[in-house]
Every structure is written in structure tokens, then in C-alpha cells.
Protein backbone atom coordinates (compact mmCIF):
# COMPACT_ATOMS: atom_id res chain seq x y z
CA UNK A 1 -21.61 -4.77 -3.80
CA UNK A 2 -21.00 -1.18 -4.87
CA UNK A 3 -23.28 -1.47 -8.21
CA UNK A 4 -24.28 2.10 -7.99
CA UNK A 5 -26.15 2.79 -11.34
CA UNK A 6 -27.89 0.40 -13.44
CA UNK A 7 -29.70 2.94 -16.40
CA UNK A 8 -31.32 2.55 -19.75
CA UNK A 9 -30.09 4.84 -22.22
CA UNK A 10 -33.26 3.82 -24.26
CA UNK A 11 -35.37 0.35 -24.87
CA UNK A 12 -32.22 -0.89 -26.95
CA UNK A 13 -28.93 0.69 -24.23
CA UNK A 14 -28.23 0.23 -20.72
CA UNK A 15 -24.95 1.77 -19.16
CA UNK A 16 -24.05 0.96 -15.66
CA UNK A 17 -21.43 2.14 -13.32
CA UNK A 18 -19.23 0.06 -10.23
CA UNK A 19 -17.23 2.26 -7.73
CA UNK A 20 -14.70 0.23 -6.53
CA UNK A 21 -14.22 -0.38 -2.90
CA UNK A 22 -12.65 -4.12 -2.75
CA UNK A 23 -9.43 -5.67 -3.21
CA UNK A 24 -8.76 -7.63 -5.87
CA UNK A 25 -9.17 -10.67 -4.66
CA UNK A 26 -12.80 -9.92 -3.62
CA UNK A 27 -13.68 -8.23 -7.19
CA UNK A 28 -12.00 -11.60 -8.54
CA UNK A 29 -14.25 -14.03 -6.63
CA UNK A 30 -17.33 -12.32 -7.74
CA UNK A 31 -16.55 -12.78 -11.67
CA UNK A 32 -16.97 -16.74 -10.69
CA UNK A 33 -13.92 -17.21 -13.17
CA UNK A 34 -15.70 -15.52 -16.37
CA UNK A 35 -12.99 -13.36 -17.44
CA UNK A 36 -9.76 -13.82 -19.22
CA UNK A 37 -6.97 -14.92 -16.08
CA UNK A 38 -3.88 -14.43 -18.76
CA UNK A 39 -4.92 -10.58 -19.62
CA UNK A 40 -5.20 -9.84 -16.12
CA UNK A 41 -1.43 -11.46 -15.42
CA UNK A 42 -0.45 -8.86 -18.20
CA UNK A 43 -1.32 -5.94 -15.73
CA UNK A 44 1.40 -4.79 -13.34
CA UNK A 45 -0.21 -1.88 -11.69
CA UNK A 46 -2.40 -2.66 -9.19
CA UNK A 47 -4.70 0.05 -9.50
CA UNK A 48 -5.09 -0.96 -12.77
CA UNK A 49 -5.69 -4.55 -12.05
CA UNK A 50 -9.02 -3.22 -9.77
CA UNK A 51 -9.94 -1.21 -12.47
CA UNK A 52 -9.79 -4.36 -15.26
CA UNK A 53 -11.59 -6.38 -12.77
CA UNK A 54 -14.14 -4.01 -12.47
CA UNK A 55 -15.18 -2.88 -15.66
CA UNK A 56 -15.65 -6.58 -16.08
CA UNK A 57 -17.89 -6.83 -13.30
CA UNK A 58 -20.20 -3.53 -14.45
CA UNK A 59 -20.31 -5.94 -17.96
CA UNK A 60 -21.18 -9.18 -16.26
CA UNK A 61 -24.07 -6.84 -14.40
CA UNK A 62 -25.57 -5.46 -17.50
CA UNK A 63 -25.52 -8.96 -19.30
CA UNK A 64 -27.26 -10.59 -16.01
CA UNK A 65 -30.22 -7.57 -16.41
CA UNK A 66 -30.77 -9.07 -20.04
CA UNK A 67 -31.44 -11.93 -18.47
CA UNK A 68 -28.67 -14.59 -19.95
CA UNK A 69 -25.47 -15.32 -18.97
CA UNK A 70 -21.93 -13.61 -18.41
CA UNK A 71 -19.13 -16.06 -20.21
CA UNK A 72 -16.18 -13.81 -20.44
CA UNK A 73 -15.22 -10.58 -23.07
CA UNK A 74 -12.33 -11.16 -25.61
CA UNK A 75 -10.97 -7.95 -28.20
CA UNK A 76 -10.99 -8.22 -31.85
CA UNK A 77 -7.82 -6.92 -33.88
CA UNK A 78 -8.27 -3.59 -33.24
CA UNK A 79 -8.54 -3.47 -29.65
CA UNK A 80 -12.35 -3.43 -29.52
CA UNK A 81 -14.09 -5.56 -26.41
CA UNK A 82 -17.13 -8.42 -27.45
CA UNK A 83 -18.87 -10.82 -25.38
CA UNK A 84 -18.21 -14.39 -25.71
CA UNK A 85 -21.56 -15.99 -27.61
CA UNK A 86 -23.77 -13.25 -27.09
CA UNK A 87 -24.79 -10.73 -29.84
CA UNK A 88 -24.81 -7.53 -27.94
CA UNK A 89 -22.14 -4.98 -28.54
CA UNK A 90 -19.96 -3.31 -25.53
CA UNK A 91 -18.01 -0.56 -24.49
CA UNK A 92 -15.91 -0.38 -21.17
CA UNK A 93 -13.70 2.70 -19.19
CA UNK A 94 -12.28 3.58 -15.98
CA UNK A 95 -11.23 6.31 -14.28
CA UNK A 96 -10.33 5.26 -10.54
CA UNK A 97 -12.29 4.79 -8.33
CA UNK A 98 -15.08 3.97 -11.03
CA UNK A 99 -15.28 1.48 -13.19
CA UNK A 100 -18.48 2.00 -16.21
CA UNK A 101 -19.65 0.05 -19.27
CA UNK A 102 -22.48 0.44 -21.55
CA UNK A 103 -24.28 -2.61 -23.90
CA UNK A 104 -26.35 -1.78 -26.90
CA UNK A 105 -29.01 -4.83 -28.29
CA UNK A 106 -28.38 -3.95 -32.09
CA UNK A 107 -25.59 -1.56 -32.55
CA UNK A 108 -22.21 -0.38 -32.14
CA UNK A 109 -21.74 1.44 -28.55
CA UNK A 110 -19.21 3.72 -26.77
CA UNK A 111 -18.57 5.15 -23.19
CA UNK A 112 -16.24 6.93 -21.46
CA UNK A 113 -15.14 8.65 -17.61
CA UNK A 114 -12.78 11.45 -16.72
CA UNK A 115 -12.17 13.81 -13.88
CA UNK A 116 -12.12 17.53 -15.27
CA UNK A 117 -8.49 17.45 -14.34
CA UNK A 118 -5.71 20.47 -15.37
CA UNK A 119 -4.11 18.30 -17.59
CA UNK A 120 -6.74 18.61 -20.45
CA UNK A 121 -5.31 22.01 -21.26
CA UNK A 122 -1.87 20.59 -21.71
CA UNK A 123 -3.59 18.29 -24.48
CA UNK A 124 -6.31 20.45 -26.03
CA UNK A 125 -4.64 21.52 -29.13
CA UNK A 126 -4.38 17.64 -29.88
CA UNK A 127 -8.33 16.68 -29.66
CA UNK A 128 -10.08 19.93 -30.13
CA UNK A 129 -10.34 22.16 -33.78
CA UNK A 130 -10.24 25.43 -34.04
CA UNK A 131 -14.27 25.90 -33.94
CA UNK A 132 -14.51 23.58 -30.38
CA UNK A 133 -11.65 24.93 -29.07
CA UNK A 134 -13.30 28.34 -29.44
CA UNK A 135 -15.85 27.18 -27.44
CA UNK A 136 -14.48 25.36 -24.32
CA UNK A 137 -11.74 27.81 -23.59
CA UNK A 138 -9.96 27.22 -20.73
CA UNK A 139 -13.25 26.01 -19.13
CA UNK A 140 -12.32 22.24 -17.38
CA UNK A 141 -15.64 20.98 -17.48
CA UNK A 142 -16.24 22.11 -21.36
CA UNK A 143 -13.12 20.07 -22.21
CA UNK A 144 -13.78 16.76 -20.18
CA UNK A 145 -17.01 16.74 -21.96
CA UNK A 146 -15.58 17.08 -25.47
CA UNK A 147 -12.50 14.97 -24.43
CA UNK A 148 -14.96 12.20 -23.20
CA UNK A 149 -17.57 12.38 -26.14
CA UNK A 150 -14.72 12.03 -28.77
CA UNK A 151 -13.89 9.24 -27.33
CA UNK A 152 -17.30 7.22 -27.36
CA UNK A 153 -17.01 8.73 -30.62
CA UNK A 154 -13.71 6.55 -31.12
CA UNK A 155 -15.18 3.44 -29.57
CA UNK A 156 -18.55 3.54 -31.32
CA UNK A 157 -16.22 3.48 -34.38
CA UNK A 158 -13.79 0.33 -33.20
CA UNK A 159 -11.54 0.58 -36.08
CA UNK A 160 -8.76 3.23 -34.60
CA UNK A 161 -6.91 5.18 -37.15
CA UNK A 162 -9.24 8.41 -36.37
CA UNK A 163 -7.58 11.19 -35.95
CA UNK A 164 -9.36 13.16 -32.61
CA UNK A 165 -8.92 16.95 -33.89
CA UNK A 166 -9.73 16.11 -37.45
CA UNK A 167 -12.13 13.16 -38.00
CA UNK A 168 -14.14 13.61 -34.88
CA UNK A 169 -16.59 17.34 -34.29
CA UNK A 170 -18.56 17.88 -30.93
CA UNK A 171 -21.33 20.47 -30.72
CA UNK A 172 -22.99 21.19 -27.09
CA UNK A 173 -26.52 21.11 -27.06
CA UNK A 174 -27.96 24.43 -26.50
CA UNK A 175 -30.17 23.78 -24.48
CA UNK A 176 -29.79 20.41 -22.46
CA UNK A 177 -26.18 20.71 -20.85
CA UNK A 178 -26.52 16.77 -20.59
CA UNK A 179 -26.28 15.99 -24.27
CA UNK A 180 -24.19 16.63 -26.69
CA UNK A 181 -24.10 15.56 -30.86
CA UNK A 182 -20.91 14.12 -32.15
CA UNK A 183 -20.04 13.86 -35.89
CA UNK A 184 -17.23 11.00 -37.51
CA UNK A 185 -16.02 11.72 -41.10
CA UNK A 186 -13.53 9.54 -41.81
CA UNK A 187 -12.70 8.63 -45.59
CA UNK A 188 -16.03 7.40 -47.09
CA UNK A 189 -17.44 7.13 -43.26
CA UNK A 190 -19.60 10.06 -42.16
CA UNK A 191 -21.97 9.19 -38.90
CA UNK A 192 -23.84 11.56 -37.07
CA UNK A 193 -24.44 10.32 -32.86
CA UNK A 194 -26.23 11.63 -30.46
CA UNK A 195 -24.40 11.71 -26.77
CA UNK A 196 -25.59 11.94 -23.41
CA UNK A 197 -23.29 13.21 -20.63
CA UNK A 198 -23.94 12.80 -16.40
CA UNK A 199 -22.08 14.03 -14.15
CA UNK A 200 -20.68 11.86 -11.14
CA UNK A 201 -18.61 12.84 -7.73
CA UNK A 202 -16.65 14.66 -9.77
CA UNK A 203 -16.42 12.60 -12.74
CA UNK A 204 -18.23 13.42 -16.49
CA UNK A 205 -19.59 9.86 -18.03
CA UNK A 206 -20.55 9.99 -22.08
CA UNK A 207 -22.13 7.80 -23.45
CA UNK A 208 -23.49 7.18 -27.18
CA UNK A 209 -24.83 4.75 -29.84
């Protein structure tokens, strides 16, 4: 079973991360029927069927390490994945071949994978101001770490409607590459989170709370 991380953020988060090296079938019989059949009927691509199955799977591990059980996730109106009768509060991504989640005991959560890939400068202008963009340049890695800590940013705030370039700010921490602090001012909302960054075979993971 290719569980390959099982981490805790802090006393109160725990992220984990699946790479995924069955078939679907297999990645099916080891959710023992706790997931939701008719969403998965709804996905055509079978890449993308692995990579629902598996996020699932990272979130049945995490709920198992909290000792209690696994009974399925379903998404409230805005998109935004809960657990069935359990309190905690989840965030899921993929970005083939991995598959990562994160849980938080007490408050909202986000998490999020992507390959420093070219096409992140064909987007930039979209998801970075003028300040960030200043920064990252043309540098890959810079952007896949501001592309993936606005979005935890975006799933720590579960609502949608945020606009990436102008409700969401990124700073890099000056002195730990790892981290990075992420700001949401939105309307009446204004959050500061602190986000934590690894880097993976070529993949960046954020995650924040």
C-alpha cells in the first residue's frame, strides 16, 4: 500500500500523501465501499478516476490515525469536502501520480500539489499582483509555490468567489524556504495563515490552517 507520508503539521493537523500505483479496481476494494459510488460514475477520465479514489484513500488513512472510523466524504454547496459524522475539517488534491489530503481537529484546512510545470507562466498574470509577481519572475519553482499556497488559501476559505490576484497575497519567508504566510481580504474577511511547503519527486505540496 503506497501510503508514503503520514505527518503532523502540529498537535491539531496531520497531512498525508498516497502515490498511486494500482488500478482502480484495487484502490476501490481498499475503500471497503466508504465513498460515494454515484460521484465516481460521474468521472470519465480514467486518470482521474485513480486520482478520486485516491485522495479518498489518503482521507480514510488520516481518519483511521485518529483512531475512529472512515464513513464516506460528501461537499457542501460550494464545492467544499466534509466527513460524514465526524467533526474534523478536510482538504483533498491531486496531481498524478499523487494523491494528498490534510485534516485539521478544530479548524478550517487547505492543501494543495503541482509540478513546477511551464504552463504557470502562461497563467501568472491571472494569480499573481504586481508586488508577487515581482518576486517570482520567471522562476518555476517561485510560482508553483505561490500558485499552490493561494490555493490552500482558497480552500481554507470554502466559500469561492475569491478572486486569486486580488483577494489572496503570498509573502516567502525569508528565511525558511519551506514556509510561506498567506493573507485573505475579502469584503469584511481579512485572515492572516501561516503555510508550510515540501517538496516531493518533483512535486511542491502546501499546506495551511
Amino acid at each position: 500500500m503506497p501510503l508514503q507520508r503520514l505527518h503532523s503539521v502540529d498537535n491539531q493537523s496531520f497531512w498525508a500523501l498516497w502515490k498511486i500505483e494500482e488500478s482502480q479496481d484495487e484502490l476501490w476494494q481498499l475503500l471497503n465501499g466508504a465513498s460515494e459510488p454515484l460521484e465516481l460514475k460521474q468521472i470519465h477520465h480514467p486518470q482521474k478516476k485513480l486520482e478520486w479514489l485516491a485522495s479518498r484513500l489518503v482521507i480514510q488513512s488520516l481518519v483511521e490515525s485518529m483512531q475512529t472510523t472512515f464513513s464516506g466524504i460528501y461537499k457542501d454547496a460550494f464545492g467544499k469536502p466534509h466527513l460524514y459524522r465526524l467533526p474534523f475539517h478536510i482538504s483533498i488534491a491531486h496531481c498524478f501520480p499523487f494523491a494528498v489530503a490534510a485534516l485539521h481537529k478544530n479548524c478550517s484546512i487547505g492543501i494543495d500539489i503541482e509540478q513546477p510545470r511551464k504552463k504557470l507562466l502562461g497563467i501568472r498574470d491571472r494569480f499573481l499582483n504586481s508586488r508577487e509577481a515581482q518576486v517570482a519572475g520567471n522562476d518555476l519553482d517561485l510560482l508553483c509555490k505561490f500558485w499552490t499556497g493561494k490555493e490552500v488559501l482558497y480552500k481554507i476559505y470554502g466559500r469561492k468567489k475569491l478572486i486569486f490576484k486580488e483577494h489572496m497575497h503570498i509573502d516567502l519567508d525569508p528565511v525558511d524556504k519551506q514556509r510561506l504566510s498567506g493573507q485573505i481580504t475579502f469584503e469584511e474577511f481579512k485572515k492572516n495563515y501561516s503555510i508550510q511547503t515540501d517538496y516531493i519527486e518533483g512535486h511542491y505540496v502546501s499546506i495551511g490552517s
